[in-house]
C-alpha atoms as a PDB file:
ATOM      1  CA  UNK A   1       0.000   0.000   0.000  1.00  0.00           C
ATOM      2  CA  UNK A   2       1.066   3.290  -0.630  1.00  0.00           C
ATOM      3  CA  UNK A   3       1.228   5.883   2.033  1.00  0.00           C
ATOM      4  CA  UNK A   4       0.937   9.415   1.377  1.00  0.00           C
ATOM      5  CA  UNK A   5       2.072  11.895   4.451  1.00  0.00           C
ATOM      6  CA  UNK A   6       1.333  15.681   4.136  1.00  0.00           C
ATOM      7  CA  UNK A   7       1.528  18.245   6.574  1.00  0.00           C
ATOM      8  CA  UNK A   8       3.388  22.147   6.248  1.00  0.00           C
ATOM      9  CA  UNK A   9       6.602  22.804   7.325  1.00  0.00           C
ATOM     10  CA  UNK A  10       7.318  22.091  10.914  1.00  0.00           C
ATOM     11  CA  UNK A  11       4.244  20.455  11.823  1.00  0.00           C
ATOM     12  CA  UNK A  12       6.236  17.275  12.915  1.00  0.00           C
ATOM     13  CA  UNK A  13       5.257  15.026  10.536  1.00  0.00           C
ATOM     14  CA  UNK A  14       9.354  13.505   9.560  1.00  0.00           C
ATOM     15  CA  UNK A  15       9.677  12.567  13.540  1.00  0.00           C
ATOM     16  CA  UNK A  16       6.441  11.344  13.357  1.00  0.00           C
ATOM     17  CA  UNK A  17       7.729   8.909  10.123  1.00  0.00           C
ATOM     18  CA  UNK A  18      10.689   8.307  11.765  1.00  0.00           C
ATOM     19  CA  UNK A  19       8.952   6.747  14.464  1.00  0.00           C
ATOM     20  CA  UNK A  20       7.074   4.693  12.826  1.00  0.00           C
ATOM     21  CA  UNK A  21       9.944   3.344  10.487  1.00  0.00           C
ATOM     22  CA  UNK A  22      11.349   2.208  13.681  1.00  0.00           C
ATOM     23  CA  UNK A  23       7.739   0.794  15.098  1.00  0.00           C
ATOM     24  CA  UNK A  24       6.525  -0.889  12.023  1.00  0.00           C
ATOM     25  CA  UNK A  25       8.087  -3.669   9.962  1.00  0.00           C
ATOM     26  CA  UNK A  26       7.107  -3.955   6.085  1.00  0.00           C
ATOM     27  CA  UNK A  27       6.991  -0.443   5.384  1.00  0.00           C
ATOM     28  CA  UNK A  28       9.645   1.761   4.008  1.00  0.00           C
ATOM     29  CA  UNK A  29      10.612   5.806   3.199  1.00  0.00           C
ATOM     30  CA  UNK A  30      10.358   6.783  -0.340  1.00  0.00           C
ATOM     31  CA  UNK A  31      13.038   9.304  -0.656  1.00  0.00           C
ATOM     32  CA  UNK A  32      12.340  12.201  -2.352  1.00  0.00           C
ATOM     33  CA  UNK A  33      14.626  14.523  -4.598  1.00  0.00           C
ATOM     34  CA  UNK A  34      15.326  18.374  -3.946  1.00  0.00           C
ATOM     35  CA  UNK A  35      17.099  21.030  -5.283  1.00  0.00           C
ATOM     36  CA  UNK A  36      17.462  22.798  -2.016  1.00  0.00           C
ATOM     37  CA  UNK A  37      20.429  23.134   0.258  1.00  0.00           C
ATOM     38  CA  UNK A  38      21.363  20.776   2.594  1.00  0.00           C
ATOM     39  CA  UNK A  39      20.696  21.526   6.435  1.00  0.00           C
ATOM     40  CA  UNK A  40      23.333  20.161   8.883  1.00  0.00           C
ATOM     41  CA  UNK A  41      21.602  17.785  10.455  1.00  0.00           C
ATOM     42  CA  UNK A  42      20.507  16.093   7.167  1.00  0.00           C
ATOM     43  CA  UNK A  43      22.225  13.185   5.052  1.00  0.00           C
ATOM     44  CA  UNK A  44      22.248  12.451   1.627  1.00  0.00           C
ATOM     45  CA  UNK A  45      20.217   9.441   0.237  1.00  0.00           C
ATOM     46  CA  UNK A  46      18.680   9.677   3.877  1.00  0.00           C
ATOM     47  CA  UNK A  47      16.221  13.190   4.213  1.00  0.00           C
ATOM     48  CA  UNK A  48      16.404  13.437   0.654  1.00  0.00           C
ATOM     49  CA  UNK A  49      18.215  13.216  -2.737  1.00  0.00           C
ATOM     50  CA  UNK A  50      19.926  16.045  -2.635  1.00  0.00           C
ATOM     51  CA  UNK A  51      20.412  17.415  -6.631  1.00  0.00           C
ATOM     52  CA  UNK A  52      20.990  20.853  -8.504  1.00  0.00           C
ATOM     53  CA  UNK A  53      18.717  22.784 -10.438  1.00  0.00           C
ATOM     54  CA  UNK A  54      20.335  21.275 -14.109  1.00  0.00           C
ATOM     55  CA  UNK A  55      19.865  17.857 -12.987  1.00  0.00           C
ATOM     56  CA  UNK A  56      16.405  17.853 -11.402  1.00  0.00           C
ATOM     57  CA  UNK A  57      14.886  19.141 -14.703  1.00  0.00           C
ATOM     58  CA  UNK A  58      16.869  17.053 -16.419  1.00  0.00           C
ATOM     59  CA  UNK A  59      14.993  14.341 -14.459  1.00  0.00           C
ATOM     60  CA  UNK A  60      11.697  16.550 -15.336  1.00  0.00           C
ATOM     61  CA  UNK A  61      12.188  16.260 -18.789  1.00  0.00           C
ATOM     62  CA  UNK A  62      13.170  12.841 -19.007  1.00  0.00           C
ATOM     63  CA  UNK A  63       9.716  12.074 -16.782  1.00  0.00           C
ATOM     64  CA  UNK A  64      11.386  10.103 -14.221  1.00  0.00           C
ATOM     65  CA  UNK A  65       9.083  11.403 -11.260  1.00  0.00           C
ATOM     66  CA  UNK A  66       5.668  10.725  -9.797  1.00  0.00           C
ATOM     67  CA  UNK A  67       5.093  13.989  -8.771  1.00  0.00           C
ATOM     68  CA  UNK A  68       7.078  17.337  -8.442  1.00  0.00           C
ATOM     69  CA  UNK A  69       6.425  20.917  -7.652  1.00  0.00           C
ATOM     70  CA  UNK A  70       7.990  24.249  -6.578  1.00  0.00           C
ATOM     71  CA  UNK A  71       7.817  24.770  -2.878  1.00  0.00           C
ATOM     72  CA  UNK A  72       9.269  27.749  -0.670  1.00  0.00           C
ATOM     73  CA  UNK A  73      11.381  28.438  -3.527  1.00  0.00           C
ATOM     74  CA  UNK A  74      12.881  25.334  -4.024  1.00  0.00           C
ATOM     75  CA  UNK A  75      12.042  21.648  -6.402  1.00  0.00           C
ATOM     76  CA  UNK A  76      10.786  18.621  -4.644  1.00  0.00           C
ATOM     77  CA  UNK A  77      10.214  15.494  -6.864  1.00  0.00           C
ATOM     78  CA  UNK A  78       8.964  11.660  -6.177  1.00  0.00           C
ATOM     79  CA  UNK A  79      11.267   9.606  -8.073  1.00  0.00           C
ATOM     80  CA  UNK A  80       8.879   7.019 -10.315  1.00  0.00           C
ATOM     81  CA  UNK A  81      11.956   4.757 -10.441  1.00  0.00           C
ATOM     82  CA  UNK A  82      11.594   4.034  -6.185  1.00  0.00           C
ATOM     83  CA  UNK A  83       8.157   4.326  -5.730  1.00  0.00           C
ATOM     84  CA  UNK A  84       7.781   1.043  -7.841  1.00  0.00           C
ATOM     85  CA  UNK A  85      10.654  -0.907  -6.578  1.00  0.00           C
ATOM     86  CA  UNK A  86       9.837  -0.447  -3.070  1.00  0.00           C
ATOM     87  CA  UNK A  87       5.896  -0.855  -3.144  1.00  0.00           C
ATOM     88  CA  UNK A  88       7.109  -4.586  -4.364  1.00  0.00           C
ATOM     89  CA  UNK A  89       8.625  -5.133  -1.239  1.00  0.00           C
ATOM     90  CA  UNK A  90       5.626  -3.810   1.062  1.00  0.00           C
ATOM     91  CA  UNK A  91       4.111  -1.141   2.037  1.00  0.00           C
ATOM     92  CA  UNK A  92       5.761   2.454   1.450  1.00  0.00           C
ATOM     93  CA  UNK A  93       5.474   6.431   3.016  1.00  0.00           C
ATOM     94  CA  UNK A  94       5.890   9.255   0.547  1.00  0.00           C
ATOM     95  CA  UNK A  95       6.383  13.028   2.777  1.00  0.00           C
ATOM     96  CA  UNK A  96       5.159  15.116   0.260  1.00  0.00           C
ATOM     97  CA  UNK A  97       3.872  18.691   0.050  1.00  0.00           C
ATOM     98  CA  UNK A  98       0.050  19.385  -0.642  1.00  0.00           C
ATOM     99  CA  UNK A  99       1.125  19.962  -4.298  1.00  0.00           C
ATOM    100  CA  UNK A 100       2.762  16.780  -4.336  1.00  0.00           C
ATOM    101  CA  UNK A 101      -0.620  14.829  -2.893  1.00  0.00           C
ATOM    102  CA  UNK A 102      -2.773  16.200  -5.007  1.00  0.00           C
ATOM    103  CA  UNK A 103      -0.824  15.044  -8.022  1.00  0.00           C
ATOM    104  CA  UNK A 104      -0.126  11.911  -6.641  1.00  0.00           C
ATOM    105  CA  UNK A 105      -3.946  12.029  -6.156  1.00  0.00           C
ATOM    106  CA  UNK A 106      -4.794  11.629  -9.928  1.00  0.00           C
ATOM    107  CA  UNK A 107      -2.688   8.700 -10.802  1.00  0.00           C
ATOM    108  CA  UNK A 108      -2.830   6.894  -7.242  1.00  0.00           C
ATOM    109  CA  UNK A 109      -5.956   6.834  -6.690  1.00  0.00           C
ATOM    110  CA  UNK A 110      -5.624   3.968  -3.932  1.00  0.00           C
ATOM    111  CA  UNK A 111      -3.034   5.757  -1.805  1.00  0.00           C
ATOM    112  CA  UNK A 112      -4.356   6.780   1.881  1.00  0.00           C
ATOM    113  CA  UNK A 113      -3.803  10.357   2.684  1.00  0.00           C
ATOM    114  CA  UNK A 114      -2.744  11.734   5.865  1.00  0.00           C
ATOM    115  CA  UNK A 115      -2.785  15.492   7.247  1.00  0.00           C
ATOM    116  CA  UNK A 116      -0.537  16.334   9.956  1.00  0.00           C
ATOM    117  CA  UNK A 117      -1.448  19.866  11.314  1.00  0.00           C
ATOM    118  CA  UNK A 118       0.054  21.728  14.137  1.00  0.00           C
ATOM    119  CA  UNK A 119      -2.361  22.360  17.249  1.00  0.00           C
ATOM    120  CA  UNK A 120      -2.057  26.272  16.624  1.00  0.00           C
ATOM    121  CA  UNK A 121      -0.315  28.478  14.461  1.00  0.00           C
ATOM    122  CA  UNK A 122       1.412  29.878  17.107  1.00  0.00           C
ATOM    123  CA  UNK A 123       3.082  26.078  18.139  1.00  0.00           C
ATOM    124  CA  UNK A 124       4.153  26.221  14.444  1.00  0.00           C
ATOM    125  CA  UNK A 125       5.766  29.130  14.265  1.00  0.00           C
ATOM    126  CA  UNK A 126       7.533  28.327  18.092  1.00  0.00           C
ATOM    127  CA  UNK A 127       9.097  25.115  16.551  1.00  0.00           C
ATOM    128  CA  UNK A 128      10.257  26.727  13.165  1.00  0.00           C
ATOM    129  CA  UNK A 129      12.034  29.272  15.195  1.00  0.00           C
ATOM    130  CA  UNK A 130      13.314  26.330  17.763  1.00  0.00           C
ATOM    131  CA  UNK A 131      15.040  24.772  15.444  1.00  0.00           C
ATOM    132  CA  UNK A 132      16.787  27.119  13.942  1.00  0.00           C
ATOM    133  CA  UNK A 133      17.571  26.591  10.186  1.00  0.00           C
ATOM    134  CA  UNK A 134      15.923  28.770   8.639  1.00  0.00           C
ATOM    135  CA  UNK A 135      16.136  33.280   9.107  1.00  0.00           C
ATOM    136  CA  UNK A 136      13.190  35.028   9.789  1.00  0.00           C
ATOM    137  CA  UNK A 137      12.131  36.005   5.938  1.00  0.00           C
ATOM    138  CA  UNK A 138      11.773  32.050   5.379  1.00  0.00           C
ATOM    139  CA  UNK A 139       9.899  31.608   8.624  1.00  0.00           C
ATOM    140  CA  UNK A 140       7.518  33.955   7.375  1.00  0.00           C
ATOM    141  CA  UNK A 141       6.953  32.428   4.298  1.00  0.00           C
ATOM    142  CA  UNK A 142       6.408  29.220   5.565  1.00  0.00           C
ATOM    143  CA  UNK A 143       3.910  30.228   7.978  1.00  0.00           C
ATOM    144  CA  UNK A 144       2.011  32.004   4.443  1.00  0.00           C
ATOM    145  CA  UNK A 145       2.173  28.621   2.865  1.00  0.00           C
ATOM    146  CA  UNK A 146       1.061  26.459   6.047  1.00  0.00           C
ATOM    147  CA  UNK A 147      -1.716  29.079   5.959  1.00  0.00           C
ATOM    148  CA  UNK A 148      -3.050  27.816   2.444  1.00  0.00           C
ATOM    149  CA  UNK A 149      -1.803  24.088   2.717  1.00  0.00           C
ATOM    150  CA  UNK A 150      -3.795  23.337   6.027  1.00  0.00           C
ATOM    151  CA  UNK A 151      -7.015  24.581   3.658  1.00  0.00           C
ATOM    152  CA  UNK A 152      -6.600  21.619   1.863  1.00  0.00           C
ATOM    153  CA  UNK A 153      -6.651  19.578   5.014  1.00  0.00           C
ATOM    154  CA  UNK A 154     -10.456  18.354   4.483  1.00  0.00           C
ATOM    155  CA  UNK A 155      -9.691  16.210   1.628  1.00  0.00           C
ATOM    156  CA  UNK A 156      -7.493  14.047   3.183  1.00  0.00           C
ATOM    157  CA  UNK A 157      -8.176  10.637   4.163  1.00  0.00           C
ATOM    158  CA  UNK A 158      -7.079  11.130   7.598  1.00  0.00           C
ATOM    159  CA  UNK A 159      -5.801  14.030   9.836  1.00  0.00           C
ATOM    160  CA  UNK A 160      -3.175  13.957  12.596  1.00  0.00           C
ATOM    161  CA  UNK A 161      -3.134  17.019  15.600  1.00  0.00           C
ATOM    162  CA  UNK A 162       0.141  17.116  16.406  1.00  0.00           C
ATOM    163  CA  UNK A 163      -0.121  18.557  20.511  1.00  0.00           C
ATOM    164  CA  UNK A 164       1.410  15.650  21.377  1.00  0.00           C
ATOM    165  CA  UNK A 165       4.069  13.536  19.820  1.00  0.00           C
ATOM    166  CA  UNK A 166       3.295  10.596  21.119  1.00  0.00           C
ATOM    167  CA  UNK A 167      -0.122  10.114  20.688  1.00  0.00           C
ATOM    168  CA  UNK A 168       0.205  11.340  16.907  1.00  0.00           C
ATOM    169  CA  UNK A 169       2.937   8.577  16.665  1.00  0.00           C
ATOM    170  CA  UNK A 170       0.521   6.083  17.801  1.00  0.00           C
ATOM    171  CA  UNK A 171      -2.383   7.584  15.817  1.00  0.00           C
ATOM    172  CA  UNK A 172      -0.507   7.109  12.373  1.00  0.00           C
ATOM    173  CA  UNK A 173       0.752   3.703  13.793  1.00  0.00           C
ATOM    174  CA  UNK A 174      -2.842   3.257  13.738  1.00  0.00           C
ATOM    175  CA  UNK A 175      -4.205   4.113  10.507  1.00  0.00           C
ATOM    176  CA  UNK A 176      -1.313   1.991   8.877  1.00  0.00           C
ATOM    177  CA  UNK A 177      -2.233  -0.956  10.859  1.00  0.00           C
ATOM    178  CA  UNK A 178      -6.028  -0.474  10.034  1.00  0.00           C
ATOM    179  CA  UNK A 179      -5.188  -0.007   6.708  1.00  0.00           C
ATOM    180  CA  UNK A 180      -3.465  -3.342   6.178  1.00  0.00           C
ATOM    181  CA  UNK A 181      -6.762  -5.292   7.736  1.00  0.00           C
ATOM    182  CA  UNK A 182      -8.823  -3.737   4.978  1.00  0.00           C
ATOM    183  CA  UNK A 183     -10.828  -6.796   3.363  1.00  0.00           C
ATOM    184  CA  UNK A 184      -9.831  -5.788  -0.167  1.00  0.00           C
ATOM    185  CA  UNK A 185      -5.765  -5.903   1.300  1.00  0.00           C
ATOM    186  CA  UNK A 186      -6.408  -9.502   2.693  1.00  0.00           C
ATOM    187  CA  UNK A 187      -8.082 -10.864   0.012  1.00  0.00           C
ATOM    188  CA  UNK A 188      -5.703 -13.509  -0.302  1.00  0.00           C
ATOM    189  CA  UNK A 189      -5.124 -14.710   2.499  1.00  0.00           C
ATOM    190  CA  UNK A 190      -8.993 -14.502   2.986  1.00  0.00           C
ATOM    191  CA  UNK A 191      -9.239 -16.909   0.013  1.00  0.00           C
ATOM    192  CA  UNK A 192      -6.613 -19.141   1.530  1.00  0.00           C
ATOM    193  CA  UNK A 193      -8.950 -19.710   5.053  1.00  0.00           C
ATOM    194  CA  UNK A 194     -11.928 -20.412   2.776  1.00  0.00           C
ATOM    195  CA  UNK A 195      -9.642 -23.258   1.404  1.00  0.00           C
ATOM    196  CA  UNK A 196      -9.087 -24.832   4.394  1.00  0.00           C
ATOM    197  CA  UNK A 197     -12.326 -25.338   5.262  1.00  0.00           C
ATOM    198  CA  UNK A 198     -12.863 -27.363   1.440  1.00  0.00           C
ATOM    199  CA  UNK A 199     -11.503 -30.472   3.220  1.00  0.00           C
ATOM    200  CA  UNK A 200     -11.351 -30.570   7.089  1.00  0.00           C
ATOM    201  CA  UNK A 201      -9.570 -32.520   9.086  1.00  0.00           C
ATOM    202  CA  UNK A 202     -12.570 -35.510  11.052  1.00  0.00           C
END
């Protein structure tokens, strides 16, 4: 199944994943690509594919992502290429902008959706200021976007209030888990009890 995790700046939602990386087994971190610098605490192939301008449109041109937009001032792309290689293996997270979901939306139409929004917008702001990588012109404008992008929060599957880590941990734990008892998900091994019960043991 794919996972699709959405949520503006700050909000929480990559310790939230990371969490649940470390929780969950079968499920894995679709790595997206970006052409914007990297913060300290970040490693390449790890927070994300790290790439110039040049090469991420050449990757545009040459149609090698899922989805990919302009955010804050910087490119963000899904490579197609990952996506499929590691839904074969189980179940997989994209962190994506709202941009991102909604393209992701159109071709993916069985992905699950999840919202993570900050309790208030003054918590948001607090923690973009905590941690302290970005100056206060780029605070500013992602407080504008989270303005717009937490609009869109309705039309997600699910939505996550994050006023307290650990029971937003547990509450995406949650929808994964339910998620993977859906009928149409255990079809199979649905099919398989049935069998059993074609010749029982007297």
């Amino acid at each position: 199944m794919l996972f699709v995790l959405t949520g503006p700046s700050g909000c929480g939602k990559s310790t939230i994943l990371n969490h649940l990386l470390k929780d969950l087994r079968n499920i894995q971190f679709s790595v997206s690509h970006t052409t914007r610098p990297r913060r300290p605490s970040e490693v390449d192939g790890r927070e994300y594919h790290f790439v110039s301008k040049a090469e991420f449109k050449r990757m545009v041109a040459r149609n090698m992502f899922l989805e990919w937009a302009e955010v804050h001032g910087n490119l963000y792309g899904t490579s197609k290429k990952e996506v499929a290689a590691k839904t074969r293996d189980g179940d997989l997270i994209l962190d994506v902008d709202v941009q991102g979901a909604r393209s992701i939306r159109k071709c993916r139409k069985d992905a699950i959706f999840v919202f993570v929004l900050p309790p208030r917008a003054a918590d948001l702001r607090k923690r973009l200021i905590d941690r302290g990588e970005d100056d206060p012109a780029a605070i500013r404008r992602r407080l504008d976007n989270a303005k717009r992008e937490i609009r869109e929060a309705p039309s997600f599957d699910y939505a996550i209030i994050n006023d307290r880590l650990n029971r937003a941990i547990l509450e995406f734990e949650a929808i994964v888990l339910a998620a993977r008892c859906r009928t149409d998900v255990q079809d199979q091994t649905i099919r398989s009890i049935l069998r059993s019960f074609s010749s029982p043991k007297r």
